[in-house]
C-alpha atoms as a PDB file:
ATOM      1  CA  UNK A   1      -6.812  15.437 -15.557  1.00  0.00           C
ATOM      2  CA  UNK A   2      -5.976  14.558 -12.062  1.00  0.00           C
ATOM      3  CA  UNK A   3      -3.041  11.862 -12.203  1.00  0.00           C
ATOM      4  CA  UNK A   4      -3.658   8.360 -10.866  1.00  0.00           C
ATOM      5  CA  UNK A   5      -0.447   7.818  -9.225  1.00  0.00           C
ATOM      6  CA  UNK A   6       3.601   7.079 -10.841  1.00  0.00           C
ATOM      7  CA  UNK A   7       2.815   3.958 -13.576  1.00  0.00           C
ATOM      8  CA  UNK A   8       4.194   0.516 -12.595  1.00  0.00           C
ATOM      9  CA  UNK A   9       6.879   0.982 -14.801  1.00  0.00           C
ATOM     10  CA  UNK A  10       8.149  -3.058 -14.044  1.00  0.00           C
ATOM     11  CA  UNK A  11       4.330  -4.461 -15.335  1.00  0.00           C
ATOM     12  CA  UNK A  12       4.276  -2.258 -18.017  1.00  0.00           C
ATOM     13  CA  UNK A  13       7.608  -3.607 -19.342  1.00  0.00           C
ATOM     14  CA  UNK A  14       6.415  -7.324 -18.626  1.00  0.00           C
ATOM     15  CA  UNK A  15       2.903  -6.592 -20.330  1.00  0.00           C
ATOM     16  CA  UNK A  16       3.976  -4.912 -23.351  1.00  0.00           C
ATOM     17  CA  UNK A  17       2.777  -6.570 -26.198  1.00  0.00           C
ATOM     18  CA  UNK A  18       6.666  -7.253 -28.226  1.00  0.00           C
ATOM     19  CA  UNK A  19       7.500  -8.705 -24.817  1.00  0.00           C
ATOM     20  CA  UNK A  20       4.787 -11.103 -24.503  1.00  0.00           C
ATOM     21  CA  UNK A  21       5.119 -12.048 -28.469  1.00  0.00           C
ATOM     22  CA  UNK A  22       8.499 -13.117 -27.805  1.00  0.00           C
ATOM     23  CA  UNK A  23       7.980 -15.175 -24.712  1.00  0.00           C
ATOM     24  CA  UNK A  24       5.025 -16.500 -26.599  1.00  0.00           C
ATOM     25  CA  UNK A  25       6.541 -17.100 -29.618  1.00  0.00           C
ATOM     26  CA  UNK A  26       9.903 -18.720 -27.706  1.00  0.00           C
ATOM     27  CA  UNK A  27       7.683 -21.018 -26.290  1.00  0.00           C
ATOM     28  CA  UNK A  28       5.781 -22.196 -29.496  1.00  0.00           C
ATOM     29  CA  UNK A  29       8.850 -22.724 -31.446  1.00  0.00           C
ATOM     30  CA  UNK A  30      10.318 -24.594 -28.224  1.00  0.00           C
ATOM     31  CA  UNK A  31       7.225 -26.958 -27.876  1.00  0.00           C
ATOM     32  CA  UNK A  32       7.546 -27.857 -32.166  1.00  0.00           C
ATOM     33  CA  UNK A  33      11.288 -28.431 -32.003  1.00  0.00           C
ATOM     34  CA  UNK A  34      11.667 -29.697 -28.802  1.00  0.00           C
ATOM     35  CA  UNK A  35      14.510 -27.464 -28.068  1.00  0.00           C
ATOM     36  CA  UNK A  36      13.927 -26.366 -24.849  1.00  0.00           C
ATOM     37  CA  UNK A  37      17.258 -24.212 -24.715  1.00  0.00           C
ATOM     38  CA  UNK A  38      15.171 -21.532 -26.611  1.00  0.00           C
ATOM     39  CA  UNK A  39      12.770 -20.862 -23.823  1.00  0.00           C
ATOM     40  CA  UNK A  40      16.309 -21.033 -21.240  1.00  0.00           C
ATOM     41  CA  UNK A  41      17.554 -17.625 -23.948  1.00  0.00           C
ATOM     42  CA  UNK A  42      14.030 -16.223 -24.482  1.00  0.00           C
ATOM     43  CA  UNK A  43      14.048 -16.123 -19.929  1.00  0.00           C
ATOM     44  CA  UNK A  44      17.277 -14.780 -20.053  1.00  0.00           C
ATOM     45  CA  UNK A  45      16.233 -12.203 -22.442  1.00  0.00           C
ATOM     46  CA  UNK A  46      13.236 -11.499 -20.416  1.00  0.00           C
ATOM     47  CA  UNK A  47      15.093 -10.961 -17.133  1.00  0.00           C
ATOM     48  CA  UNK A  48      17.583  -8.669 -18.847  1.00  0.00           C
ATOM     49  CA  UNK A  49      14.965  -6.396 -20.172  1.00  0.00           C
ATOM     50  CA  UNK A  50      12.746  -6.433 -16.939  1.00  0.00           C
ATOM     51  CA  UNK A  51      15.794  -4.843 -15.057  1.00  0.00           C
ATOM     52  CA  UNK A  52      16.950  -2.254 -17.800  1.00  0.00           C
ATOM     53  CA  UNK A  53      13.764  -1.938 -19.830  1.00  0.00           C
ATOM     54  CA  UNK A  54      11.298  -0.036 -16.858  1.00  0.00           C
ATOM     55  CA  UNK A  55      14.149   2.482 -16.603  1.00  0.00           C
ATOM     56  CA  UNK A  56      14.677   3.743 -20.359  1.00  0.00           C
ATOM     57  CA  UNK A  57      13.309   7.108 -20.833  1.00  0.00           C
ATOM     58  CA  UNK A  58      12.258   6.554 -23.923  1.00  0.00           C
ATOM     59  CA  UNK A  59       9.831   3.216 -22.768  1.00  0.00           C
ATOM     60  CA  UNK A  60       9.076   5.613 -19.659  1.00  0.00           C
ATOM     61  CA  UNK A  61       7.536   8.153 -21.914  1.00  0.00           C
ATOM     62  CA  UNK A  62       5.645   5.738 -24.146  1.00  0.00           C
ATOM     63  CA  UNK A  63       4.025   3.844 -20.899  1.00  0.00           C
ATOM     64  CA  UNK A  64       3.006   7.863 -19.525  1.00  0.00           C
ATOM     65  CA  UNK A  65       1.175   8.873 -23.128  1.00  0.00           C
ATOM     66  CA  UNK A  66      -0.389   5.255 -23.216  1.00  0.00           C
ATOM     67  CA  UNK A  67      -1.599   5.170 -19.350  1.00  0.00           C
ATOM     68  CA  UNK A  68      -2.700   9.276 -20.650  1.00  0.00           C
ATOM     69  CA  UNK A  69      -4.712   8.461 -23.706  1.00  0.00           C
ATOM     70  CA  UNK A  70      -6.470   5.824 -21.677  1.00  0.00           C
ATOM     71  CA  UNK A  71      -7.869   7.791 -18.698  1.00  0.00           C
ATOM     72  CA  UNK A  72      -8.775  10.411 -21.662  1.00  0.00           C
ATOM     73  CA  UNK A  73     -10.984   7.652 -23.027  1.00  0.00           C
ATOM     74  CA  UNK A  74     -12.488   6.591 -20.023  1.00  0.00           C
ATOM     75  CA  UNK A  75     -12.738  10.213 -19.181  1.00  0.00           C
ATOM     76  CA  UNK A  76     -15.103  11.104 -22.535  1.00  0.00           C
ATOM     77  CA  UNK A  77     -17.220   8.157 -22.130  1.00  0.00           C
ATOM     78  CA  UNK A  78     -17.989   9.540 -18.513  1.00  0.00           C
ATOM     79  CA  UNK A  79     -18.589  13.083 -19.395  1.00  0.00           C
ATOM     80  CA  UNK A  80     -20.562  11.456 -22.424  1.00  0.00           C
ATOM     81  CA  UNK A  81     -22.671   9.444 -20.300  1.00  0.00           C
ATOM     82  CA  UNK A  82     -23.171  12.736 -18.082  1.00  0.00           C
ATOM     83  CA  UNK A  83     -24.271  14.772 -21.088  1.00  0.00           C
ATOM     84  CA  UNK A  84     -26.387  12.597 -22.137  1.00  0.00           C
ATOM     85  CA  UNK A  85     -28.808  12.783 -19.129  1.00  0.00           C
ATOM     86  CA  UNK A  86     -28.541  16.628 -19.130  1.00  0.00           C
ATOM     87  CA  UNK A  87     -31.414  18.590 -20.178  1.00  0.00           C
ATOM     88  CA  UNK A  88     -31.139  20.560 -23.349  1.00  0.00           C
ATOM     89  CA  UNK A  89     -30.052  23.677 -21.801  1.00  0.00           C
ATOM     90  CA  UNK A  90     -27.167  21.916 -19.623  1.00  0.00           C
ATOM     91  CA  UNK A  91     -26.079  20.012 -22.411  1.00  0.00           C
ATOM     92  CA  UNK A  92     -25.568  23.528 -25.048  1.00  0.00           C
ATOM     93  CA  UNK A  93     -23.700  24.802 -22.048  1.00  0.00           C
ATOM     94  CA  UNK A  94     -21.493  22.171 -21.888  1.00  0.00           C
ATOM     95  CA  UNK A  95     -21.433  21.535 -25.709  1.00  0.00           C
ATOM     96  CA  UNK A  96     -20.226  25.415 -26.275  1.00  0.00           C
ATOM     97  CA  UNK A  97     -17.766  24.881 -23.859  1.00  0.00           C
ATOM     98  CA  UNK A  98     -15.986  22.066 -25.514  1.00  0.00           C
ATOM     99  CA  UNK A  99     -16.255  24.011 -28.466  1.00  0.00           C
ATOM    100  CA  UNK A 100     -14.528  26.829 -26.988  1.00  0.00           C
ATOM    101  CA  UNK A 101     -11.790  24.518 -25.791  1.00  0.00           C
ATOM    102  CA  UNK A 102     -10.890  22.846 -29.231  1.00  0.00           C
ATOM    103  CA  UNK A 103     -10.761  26.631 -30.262  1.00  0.00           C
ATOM    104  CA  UNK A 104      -8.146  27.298 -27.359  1.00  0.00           C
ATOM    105  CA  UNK A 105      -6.339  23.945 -28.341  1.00  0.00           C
ATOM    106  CA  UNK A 106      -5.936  25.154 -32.189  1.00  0.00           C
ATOM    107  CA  UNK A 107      -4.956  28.888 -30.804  1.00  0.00           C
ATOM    108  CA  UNK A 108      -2.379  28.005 -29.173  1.00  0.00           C
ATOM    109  CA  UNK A 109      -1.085  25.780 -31.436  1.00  0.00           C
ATOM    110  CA  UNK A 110      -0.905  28.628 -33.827  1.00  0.00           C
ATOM    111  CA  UNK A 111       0.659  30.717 -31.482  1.00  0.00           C
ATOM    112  CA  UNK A 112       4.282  31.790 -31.689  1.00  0.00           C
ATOM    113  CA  UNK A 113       5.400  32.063 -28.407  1.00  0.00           C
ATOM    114  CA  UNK A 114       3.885  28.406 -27.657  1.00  0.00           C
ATOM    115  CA  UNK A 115       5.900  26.866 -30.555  1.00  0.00           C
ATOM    116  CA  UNK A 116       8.236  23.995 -29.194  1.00  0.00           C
ATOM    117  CA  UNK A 117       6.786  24.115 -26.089  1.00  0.00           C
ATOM    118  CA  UNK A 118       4.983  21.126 -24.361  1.00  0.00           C
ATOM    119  CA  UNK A 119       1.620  21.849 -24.266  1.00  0.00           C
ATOM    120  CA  UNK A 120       0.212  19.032 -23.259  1.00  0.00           C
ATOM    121  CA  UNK A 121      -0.156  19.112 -19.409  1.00  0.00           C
ATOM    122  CA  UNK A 122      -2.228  22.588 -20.278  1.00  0.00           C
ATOM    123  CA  UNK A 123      -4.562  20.608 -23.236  1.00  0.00           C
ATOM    124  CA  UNK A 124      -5.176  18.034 -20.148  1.00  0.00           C
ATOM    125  CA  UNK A 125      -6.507  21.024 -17.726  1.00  0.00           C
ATOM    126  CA  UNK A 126      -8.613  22.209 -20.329  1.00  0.00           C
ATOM    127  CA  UNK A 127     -10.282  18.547 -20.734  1.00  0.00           C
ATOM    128  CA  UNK A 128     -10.431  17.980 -17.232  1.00  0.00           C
ATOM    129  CA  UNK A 129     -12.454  21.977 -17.030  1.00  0.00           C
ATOM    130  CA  UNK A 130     -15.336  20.186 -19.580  1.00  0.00           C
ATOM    131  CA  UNK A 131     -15.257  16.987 -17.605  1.00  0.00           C
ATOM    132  CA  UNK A 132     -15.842  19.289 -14.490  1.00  0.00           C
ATOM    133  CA  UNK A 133     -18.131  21.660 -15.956  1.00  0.00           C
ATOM    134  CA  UNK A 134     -20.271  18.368 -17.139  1.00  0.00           C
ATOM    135  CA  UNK A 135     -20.194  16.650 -13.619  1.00  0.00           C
ATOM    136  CA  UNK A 136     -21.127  19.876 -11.809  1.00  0.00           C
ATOM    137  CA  UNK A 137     -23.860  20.071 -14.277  1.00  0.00           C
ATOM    138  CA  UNK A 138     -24.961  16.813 -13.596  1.00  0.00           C
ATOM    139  CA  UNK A 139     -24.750  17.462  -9.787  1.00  0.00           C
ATOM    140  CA  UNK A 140     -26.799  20.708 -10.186  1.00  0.00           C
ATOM    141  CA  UNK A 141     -29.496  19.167 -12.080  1.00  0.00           C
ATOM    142  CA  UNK A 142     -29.855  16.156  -9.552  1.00  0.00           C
ATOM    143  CA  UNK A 143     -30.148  18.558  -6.383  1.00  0.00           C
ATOM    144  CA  UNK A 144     -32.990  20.990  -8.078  1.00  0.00           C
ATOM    145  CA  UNK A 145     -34.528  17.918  -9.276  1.00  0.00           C
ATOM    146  CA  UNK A 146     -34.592  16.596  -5.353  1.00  0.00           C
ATOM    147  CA  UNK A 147     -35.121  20.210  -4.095  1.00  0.00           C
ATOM    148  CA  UNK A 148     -38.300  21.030  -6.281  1.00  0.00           C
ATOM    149  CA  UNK A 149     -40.036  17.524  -4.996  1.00  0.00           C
ATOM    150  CA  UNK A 150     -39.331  18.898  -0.908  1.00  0.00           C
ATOM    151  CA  UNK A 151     -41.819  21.260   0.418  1.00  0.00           C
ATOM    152  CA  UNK A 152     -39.851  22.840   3.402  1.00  0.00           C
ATOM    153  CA  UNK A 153     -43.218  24.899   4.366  1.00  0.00           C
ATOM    154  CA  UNK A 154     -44.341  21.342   4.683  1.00  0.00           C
ATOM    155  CA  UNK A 155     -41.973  20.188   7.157  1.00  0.00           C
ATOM    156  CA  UNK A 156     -42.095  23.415   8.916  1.00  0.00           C
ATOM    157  CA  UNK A 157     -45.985  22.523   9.802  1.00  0.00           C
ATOM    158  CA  UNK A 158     -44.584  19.337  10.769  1.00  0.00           C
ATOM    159  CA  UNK A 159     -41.868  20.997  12.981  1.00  0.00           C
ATOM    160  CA  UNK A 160     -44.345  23.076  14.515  1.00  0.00           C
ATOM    161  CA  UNK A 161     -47.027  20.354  14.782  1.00  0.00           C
ATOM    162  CA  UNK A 162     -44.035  17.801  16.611  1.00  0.00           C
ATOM    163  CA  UNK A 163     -43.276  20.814  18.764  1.00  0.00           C
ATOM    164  CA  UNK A 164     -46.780  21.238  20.126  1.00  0.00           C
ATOM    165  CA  UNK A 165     -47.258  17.395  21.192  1.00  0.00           C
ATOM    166  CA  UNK A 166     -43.842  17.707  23.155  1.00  0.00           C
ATOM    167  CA  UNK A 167     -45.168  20.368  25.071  1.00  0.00           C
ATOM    168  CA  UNK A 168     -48.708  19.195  25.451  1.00  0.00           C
ATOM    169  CA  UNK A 169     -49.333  15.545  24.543  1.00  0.00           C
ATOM    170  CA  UNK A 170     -50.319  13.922  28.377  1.00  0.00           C
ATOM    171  CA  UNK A 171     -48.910  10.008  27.304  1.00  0.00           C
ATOM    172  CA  UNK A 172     -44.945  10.404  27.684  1.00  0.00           C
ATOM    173  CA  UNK A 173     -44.941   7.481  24.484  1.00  0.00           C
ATOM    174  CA  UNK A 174     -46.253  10.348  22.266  1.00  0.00           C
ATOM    175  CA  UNK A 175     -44.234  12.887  23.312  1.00  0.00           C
ATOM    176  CA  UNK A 176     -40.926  10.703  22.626  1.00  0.00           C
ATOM    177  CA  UNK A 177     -41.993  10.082  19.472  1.00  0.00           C
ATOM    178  CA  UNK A 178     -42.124  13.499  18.595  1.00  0.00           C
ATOM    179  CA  UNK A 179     -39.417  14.247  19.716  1.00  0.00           C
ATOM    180  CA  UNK A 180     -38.054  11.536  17.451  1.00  0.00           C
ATOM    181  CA  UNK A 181     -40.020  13.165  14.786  1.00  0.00           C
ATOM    182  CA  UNK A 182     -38.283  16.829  15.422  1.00  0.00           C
ATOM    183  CA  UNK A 183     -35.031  15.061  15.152  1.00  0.00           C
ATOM    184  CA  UNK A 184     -35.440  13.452  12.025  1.00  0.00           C
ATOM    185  CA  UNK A 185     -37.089  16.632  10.160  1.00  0.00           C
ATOM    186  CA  UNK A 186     -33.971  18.828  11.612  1.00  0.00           C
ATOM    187  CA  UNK A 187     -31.809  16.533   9.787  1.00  0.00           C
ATOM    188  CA  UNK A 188     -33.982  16.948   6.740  1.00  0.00           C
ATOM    189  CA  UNK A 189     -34.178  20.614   7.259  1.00  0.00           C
ATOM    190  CA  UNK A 190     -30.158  20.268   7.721  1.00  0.00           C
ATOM    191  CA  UNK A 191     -30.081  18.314   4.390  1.00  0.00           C
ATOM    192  CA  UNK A 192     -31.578  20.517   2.437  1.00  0.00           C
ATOM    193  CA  UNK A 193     -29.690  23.504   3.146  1.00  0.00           C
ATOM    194  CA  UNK A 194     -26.444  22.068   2.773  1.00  0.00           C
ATOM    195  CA  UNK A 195     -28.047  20.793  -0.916  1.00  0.00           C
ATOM    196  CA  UNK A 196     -29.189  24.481  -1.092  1.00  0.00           C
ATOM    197  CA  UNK A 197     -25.607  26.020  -0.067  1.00  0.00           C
ATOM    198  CA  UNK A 198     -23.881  23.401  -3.448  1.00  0.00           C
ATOM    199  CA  UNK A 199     -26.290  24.193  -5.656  1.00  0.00           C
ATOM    200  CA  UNK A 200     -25.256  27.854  -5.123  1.00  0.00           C
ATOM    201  CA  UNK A 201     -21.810  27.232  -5.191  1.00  0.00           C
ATOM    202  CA  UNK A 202     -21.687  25.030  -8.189  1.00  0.00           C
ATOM    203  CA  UNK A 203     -24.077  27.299 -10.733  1.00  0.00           C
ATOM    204  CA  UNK A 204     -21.318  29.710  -9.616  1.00  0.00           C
ATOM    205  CA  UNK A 205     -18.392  27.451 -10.165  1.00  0.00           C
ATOM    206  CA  UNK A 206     -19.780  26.856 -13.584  1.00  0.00           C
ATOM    207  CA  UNK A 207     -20.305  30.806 -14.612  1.00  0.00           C
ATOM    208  CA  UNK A 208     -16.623  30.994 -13.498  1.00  0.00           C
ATOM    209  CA  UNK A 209     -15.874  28.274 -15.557  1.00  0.00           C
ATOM    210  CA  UNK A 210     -17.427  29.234 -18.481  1.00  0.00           C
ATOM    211  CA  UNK A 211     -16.167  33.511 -18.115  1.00  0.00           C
ATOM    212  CA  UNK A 212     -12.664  32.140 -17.752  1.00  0.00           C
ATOM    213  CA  UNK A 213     -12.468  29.774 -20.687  1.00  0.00           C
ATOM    214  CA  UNK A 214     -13.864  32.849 -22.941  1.00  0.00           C
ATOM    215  CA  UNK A 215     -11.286  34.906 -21.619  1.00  0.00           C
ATOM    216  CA  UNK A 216      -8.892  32.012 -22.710  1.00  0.00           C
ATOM    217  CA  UNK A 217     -10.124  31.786 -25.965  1.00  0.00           C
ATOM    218  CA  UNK A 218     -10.055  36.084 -26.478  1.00  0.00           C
ATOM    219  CA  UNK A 219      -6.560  36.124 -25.444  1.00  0.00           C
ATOM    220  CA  UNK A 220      -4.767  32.588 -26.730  1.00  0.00           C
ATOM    221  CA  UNK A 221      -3.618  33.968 -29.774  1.00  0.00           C
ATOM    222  CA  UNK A 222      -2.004  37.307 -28.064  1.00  0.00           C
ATOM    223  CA  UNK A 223      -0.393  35.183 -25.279  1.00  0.00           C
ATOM    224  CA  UNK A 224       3.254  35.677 -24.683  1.00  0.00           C
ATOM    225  CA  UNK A 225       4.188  33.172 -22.095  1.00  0.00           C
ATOM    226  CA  UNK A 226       2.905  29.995 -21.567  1.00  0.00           C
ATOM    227  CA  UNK A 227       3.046  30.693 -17.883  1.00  0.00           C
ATOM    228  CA  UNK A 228       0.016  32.733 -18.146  1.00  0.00           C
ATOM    229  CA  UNK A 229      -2.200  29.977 -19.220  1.00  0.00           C
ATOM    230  CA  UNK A 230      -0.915  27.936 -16.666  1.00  0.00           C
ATOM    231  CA  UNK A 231      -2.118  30.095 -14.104  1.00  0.00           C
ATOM    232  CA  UNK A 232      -5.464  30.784 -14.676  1.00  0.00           C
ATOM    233  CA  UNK A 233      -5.857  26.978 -15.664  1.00  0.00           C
ATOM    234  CA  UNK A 234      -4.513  26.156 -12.155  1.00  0.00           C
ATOM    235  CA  UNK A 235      -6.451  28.882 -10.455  1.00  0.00           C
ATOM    236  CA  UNK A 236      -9.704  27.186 -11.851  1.00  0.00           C
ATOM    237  CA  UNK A 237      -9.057  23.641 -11.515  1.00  0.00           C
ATOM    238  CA  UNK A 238      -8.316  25.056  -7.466  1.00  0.00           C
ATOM    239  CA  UNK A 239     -11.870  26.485  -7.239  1.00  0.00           C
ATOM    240  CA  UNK A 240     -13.333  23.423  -9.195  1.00  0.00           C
ATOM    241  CA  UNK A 241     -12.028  20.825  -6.774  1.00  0.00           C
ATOM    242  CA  UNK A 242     -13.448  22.381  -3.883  1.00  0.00           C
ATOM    243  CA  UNK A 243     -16.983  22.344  -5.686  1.00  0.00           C
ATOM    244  CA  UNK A 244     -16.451  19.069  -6.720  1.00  0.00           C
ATOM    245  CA  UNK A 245     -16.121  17.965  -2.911  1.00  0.00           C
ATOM    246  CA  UNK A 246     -18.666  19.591  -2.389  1.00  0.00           C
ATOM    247  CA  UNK A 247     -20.863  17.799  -5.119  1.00  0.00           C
ATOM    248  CA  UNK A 248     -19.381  14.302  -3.843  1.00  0.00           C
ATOM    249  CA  UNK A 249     -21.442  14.921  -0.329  1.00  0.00           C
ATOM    250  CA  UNK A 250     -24.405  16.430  -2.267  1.00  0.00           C
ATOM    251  CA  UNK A 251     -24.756  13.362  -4.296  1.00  0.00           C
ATOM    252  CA  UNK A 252     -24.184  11.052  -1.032  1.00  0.00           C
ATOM    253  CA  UNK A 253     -27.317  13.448   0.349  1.00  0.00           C
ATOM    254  CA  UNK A 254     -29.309  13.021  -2.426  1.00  0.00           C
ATOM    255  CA  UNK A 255     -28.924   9.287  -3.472  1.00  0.00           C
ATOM    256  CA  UNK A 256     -28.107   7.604  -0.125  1.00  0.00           C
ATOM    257  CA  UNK A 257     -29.791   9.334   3.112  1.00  0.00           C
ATOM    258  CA  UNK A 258     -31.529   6.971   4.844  1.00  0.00           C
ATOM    259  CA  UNK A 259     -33.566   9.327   6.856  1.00  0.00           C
ATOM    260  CA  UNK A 260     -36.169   7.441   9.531  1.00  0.00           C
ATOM    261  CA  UNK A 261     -39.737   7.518   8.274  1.00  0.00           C
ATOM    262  CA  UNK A 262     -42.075  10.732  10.060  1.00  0.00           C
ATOM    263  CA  UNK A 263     -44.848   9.325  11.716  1.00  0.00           C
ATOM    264  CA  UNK A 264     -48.530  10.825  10.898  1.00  0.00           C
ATOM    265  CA  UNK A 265     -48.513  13.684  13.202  1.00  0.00           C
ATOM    266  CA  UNK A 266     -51.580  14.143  15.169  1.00  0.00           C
ATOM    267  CA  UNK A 267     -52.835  17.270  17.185  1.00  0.00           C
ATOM    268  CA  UNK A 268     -52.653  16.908  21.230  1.00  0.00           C
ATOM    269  CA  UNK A 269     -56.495  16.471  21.287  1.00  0.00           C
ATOM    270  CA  UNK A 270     -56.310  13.393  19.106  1.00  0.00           C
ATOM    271  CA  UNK A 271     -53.517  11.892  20.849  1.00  0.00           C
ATOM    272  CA  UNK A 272     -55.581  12.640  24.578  1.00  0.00           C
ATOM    273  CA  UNK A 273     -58.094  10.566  22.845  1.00  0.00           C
ATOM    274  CA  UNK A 274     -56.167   8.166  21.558  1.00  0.00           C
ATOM    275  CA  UNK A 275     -54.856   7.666  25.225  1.00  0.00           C
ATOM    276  CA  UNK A 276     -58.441   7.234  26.270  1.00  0.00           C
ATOM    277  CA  UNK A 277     -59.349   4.968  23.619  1.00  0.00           C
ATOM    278  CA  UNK A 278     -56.144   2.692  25.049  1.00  0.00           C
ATOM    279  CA  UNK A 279     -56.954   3.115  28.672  1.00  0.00           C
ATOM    280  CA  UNK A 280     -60.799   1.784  28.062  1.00  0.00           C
ATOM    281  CA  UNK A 281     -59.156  -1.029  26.183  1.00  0.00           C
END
């Protein structure tokens, strides 16, 4: 999983929850007794831990696995939400490859030469594969879905249509706005084969994905180095984040182009008359 930045060590320390109970509770028992001289110790307390507490290892590595577990849940309730609006086939994909990676997980924890070893940065690249395998999924479904409803032998016509007024069309108004026209089906034209080029890209990303993990899961029992899972993991993730650009500015295609309208395109004869018609006028 891609890490969010160093925590804030300083509001974790202030936010913890045996921090806050004892600030609370100093200033409960100060407000029955009146003793205010328990909130003045409970402060002084509090400033001594917020200047040695953020730097104690131990606190350090409790903040890392909390901040950790909690981009892991918001992490499965993404890819959940993502799997749920897959079709059936996308979602077995993605369902056999989580499979596949609890397998791994369990392998290598029976494996000797992983034994004592911290494993966990690896467990996180194999969550963050199925989170990338599901969003690439996701991405690929939304761009055939987009791609099947565009006729490009439509827009063609259109091309060639826009093309013919330009040359021919006698009123200068109608042969601006073809040119208009050509302009804004280019940019569709444009669209669609850079929608064309991801969806290639990904469905390949995602065979890569799915070949590699296998290979994982054949070998993580016979592995003698945990070096060589860290390669291919980071040799994947590499590939993957370069797709997943990729599926950023299909998405931003797809969902929020705001292409000009085409006007109805008309043939040079109807447009002479439709000059005509505005000259008798």
């Amino acid at each position: 999983m891609a890490n969010d930045g160093a925590p804030n060590y300083l509001k974790a320390a202030f936010l913890n929850v045996y921090n806050l109970s004892m600030l609370g509770g100093a200033l409960v028992a100060a407000a029955a007794t009146g003793d205010w001289a328990i909130v003045a110790g409970a402060l002084g307390l509090e400033a001594l831990w917020l200047v040695l507490g953020p730097d104690l290892k131990p606190f350090q590595r409790a903040v890392r696995e909390s901040e950790r577990q909690e981009r892991e849940k918001r992490d499965r309730a993404r890819v959940e939400k993502l799997m749920a609006e897959l079709p059936e086939r996308e979602w077995q994909r993605a369902k056999a490859l989580d499979e596949l990676r609890r397998e791994i997980e369990r392998d290598m924890a029976n494996n000797p030469s992983f034994q004592a070893i911290l494993l966990q940065s690896e467990l996180d690249k194999l969550s963050q594969l199925h989170s990338s395998f599901a969003t690439l999924a996701y991405g690929c479904v939304r761009a055939e879905t987009y791609l099947q409803a565009v006729d490009t032998r439509e827009l063609d016509r259109q091309l060639a249509a826009q093309a013919t007024l330009i040359e021919k069309a006698p009123d200068p108004s109608v042969r601006e706005l073809a040119r208009k026209n050509t302009d804004v089906i280019n940019k569709r034209l444009a669209t669609i084969k850079d929608i064309q080029g991801f969806l290639a890209r990904a469905r390949g990303q995602m065979n890569l994905i799915e070949n590699s993990v296998r290979l994982l899961r054949d070998q993580a029992l016979t592995m003698t180095s945990p070096d060589q899972l860290t390669e291919q993991l980071d040799d994947l993730l590499t590939g993957v984040d370069a797709v997943q650009q990729t599926a950023k500015d299909a998405e931003t295609l797809i969902s929020g182009g705001q292409m000009e309208p085409v006007a109805p395109i008309e043939s040079p004869d109807a447009a002479q008359a439709a000059g005509r018609e505005r000259v008798r006028g």
